[in-house]
N, C-alpha and C. Protein backbone atom coordinates (compact mmCIF):
# COMPACT_ATOMS: atom_id res chain seq x y z
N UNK A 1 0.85 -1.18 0.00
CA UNK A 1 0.00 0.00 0.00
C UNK A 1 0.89 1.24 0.00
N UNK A 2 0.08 2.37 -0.79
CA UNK A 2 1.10 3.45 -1.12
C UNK A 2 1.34 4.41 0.50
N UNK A 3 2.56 4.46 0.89
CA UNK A 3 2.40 5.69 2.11
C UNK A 3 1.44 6.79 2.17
N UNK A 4 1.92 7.23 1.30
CA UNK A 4 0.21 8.20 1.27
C UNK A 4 -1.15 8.05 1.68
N UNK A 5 -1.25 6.73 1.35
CA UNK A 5 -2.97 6.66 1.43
C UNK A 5 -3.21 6.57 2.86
N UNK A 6 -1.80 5.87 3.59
CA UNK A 6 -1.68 6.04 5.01
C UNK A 6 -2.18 7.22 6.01
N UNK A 7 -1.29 7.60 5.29
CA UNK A 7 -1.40 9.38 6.44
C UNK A 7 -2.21 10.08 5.75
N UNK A 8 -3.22 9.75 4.85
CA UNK A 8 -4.49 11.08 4.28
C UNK A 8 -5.61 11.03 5.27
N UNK A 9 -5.92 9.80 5.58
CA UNK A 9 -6.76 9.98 6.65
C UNK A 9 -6.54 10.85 8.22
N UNK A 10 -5.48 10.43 8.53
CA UNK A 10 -5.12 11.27 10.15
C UNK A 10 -4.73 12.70 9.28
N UNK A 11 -4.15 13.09 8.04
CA UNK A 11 -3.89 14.85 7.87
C UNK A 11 -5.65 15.24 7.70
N UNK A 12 -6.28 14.37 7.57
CA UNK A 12 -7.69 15.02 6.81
C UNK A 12 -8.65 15.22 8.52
N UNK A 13 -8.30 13.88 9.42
CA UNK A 13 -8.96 14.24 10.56
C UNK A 13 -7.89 15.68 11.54
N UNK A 14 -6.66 15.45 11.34
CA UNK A 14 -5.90 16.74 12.09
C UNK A 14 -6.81 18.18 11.17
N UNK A 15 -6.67 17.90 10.26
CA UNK A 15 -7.20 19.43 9.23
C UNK A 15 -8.49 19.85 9.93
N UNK A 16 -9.22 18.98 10.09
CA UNK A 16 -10.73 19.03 10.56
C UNK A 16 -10.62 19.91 11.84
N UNK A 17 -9.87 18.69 12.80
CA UNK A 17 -9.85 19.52 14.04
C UNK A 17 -9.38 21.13 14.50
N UNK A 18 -8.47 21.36 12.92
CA UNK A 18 -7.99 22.58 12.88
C UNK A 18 -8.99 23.79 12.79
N UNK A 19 -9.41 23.58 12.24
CA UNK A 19 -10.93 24.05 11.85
C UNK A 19 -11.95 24.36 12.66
N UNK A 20 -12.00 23.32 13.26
CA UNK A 20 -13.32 22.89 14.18
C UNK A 20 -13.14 23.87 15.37
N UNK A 21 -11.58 24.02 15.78
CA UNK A 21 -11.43 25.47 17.01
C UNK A 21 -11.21 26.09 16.53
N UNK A 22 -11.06 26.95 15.20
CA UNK A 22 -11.54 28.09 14.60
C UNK A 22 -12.91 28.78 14.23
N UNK A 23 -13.74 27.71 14.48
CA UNK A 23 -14.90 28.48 14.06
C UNK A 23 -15.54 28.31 15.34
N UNK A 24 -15.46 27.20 16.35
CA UNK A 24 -16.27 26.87 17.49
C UNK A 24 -16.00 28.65 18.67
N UNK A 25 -16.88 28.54 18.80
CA UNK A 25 -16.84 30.10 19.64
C UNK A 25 -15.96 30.13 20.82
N UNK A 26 -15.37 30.87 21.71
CA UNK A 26 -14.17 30.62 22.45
C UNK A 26 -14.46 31.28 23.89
N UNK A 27 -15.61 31.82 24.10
CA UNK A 27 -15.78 32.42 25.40
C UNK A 27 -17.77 32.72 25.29
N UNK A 28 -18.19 31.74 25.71
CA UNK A 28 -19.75 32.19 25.93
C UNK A 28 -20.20 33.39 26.18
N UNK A 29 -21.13 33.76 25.23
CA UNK A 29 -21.92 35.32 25.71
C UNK A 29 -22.72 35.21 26.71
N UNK A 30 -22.58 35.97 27.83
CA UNK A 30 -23.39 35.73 28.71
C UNK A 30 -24.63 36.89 28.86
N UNK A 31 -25.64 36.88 29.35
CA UNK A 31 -26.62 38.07 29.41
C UNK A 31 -27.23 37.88 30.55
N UNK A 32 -27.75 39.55 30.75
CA UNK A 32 -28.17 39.98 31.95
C UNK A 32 -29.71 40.21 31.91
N UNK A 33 -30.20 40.76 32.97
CA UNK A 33 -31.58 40.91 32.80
C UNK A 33 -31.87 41.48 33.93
N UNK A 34 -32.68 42.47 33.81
CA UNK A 34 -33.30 43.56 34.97
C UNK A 34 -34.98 43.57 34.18
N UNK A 35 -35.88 43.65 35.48
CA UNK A 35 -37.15 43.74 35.34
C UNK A 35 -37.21 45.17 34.34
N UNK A 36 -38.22 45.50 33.79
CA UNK A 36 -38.68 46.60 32.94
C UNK A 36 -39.19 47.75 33.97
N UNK A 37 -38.73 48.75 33.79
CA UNK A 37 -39.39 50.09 34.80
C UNK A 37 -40.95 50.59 33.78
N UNK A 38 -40.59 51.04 33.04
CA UNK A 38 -41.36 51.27 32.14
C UNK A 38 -42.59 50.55 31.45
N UNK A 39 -42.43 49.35 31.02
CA UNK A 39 -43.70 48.54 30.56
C UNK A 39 -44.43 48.31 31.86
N UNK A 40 -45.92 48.61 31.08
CA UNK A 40 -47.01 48.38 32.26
C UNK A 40 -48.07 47.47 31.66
N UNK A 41 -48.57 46.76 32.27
CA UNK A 41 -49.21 45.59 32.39
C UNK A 41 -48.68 44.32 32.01
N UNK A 42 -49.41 43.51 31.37
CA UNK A 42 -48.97 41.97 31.56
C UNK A 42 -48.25 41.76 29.98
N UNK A 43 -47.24 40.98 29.94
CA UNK A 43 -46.35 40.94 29.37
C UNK A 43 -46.88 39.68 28.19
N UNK A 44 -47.30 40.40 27.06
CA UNK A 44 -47.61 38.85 26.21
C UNK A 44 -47.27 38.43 24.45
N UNK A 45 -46.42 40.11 24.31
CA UNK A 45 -45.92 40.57 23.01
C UNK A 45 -44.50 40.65 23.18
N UNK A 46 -43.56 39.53 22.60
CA UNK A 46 -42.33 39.78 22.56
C UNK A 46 -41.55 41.24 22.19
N UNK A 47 -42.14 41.33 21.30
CA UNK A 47 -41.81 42.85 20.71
C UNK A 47 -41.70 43.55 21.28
N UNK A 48 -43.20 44.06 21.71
CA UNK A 48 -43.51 45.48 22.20
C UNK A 48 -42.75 45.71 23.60
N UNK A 49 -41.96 44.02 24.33
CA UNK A 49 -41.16 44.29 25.60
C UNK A 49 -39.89 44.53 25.23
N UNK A 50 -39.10 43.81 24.35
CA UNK A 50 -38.27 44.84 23.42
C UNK A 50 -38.27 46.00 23.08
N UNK A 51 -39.02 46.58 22.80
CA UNK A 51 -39.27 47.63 22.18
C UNK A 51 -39.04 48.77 23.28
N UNK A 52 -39.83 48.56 23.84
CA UNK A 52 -39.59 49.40 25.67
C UNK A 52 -38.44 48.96 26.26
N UNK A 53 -37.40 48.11 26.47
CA UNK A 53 -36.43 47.93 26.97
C UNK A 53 -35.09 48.89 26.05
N UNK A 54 -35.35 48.76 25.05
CA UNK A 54 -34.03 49.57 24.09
C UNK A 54 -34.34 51.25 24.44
N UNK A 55 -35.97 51.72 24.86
CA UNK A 55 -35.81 52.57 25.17
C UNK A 55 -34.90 53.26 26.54
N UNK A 56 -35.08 51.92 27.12
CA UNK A 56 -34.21 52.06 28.53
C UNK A 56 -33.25 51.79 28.61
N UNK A 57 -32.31 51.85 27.30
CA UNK A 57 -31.10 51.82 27.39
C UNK A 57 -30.89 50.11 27.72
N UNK A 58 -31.59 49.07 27.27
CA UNK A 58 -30.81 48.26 26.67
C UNK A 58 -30.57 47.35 25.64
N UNK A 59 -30.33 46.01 25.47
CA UNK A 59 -30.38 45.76 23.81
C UNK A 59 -31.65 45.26 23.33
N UNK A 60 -32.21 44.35 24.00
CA UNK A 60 -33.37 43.86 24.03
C UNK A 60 -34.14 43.18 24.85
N UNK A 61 -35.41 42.44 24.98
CA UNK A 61 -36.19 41.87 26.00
C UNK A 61 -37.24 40.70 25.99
N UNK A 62 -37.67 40.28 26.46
CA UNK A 62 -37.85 39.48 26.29
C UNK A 62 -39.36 38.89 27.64
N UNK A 63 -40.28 37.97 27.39
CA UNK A 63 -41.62 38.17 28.57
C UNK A 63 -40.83 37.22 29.50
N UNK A 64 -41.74 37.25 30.88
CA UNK A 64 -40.88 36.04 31.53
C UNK A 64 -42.26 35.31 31.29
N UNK A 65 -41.64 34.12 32.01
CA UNK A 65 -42.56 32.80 31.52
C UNK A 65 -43.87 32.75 32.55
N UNK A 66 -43.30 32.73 33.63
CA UNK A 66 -44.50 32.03 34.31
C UNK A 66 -45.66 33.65 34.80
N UNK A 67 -44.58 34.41 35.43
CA UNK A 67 -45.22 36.07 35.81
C UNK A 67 -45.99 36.99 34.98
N UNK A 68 -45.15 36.61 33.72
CA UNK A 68 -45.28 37.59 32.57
C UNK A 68 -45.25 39.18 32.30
N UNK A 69 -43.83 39.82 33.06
CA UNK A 69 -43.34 40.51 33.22
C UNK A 69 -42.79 40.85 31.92
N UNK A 70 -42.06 41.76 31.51
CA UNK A 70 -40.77 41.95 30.77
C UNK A 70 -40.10 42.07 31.29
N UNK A 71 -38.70 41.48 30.98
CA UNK A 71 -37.76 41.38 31.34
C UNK A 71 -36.39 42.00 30.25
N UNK A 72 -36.06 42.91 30.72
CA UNK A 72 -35.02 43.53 29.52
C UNK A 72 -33.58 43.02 29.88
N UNK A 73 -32.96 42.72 28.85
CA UNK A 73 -31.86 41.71 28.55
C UNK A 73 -30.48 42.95 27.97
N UNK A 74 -29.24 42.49 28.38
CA UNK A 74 -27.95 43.10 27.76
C UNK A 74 -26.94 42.27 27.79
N UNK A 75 -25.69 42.57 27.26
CA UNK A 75 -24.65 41.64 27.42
C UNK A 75 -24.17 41.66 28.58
N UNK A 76 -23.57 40.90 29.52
CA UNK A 76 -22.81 41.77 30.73
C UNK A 76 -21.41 41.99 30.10
């Protein structure tokens, strides 16, 4: 058997792995969340709690589940 055909498989799995921690992300985004000052009443439009959170200075928002609050979201 030719040497080559040997080592194409382990350069083709090393290549891969080369790869694979180049694109795989390297530090998790983490996010924050503070209740909404501003939105009033019950929380049941993703949007519109977004929408009021960017006014408050942050990126976006999001309802909570069980309360149904808004909850406005940022990076920390």
């Amino acid at each position: 058997m030719d040497p080559s055909r040997k080592f194409f498989p382990a350069v083709f799995v090393l290549l891969l792995l080369v790869v694979a921690t180049e694109v795989a992300p390297t530090e998790a985004k983490r996010e924050c969340e503070a209740a909404s000052v501003r939105f009033k009443g019950l929380c049941m439009v993703q949007t519109n709690c977004a929408n009021v959170c960017l006014t408050e200075g942050f990126t976006g928002g999001r309802c909570s589940s069980f309360v149904r609050k808004c909850m406005c979201t940022k990076p920390c």
